[in-house]
Protein backbone atom coordinates (compact mmCIF):
# COMPACT_ATOMS: atom_id res chain seq x y z
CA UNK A 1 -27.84 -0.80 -5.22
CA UNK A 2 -27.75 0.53 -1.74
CA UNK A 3 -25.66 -2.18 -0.32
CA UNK A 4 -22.88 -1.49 -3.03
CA UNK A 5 -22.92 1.78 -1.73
CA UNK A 6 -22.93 0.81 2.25
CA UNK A 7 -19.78 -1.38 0.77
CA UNK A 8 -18.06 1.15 -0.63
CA UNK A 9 -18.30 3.03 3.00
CA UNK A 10 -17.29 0.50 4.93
CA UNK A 11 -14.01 0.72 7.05
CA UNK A 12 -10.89 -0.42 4.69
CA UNK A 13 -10.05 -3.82 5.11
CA UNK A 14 -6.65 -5.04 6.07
CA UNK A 15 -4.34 -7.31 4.02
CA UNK A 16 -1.07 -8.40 3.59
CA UNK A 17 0.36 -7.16 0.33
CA UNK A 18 3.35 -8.99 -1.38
CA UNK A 19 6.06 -7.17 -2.81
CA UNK A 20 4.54 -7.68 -6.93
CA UNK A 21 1.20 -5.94 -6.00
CA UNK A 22 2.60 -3.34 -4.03
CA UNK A 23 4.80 -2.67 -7.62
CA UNK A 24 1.58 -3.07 -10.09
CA UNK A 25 -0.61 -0.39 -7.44
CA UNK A 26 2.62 2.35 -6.83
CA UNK A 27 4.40 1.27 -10.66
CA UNK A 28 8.14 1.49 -8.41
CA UNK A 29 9.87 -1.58 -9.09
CA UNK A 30 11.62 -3.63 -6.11
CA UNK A 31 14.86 -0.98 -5.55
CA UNK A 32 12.56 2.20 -5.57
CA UNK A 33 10.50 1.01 -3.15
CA UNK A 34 13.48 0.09 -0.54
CA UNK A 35 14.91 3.21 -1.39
CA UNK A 36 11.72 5.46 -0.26
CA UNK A 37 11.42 2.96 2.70
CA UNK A 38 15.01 3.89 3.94
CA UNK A 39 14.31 7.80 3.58
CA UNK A 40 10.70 7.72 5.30
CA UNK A 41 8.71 7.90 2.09
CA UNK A 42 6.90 4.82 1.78
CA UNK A 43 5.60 2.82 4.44
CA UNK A 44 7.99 0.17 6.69
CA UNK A 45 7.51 -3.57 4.68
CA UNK A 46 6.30 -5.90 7.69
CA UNK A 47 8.39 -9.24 8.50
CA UNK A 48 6.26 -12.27 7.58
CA UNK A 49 9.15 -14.72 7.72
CA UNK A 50 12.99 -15.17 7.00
CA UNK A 51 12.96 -14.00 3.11
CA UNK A 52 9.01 -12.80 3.72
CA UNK A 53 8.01 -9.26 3.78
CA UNK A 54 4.50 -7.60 2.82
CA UNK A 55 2.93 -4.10 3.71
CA UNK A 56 -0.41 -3.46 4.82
CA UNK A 57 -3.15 -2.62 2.40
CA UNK A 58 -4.43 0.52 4.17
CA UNK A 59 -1.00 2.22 4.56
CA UNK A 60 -0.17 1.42 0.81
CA UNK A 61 -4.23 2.66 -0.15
CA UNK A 62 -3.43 5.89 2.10
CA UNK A 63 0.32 7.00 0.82
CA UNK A 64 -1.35 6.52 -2.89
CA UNK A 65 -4.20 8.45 -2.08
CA UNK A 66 -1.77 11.38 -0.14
CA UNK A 67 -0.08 11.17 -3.48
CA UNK A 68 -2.76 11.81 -5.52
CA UNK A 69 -3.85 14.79 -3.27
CA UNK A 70 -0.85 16.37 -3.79
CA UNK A 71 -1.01 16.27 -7.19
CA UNK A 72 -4.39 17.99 -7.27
């Protein structure tokens, strides 16, 4: 049981996050999500390829978790 619990501490890891499971963890659909982008609300998608773009776990994990303390 202690290792779940050194897991659970462990630094964040960092992946690549497509555009769908960035909409099923924030509920925004595509538009919303461009539109926070463009005012400074939501962190900057990341350039994977010519019609590629994904976000990085941590920064999507974080601006939840900011949300969530707001709300508290």
């Amino acid at each position: 049981m202690s290792s779940q619990t050194t897991a659970t501490a462990a630094p964040a890891e960092h992946r690549i996050l497509r555009r769908a499971e960035v909409e099923a963890k924030t509920g925004f659909k595509r538009a919303h999500i461009y539109s926070l982008m463009k005012e400074g609300k939501f962190p900057k998608a990341l350039r994977l390829g010519v019609r590629a773009v994904g976000w990085d776990s941590v920064e999507i994990e974080q601006w939840i978790a900011e949300r969530l303390n707001e709300r508290a």
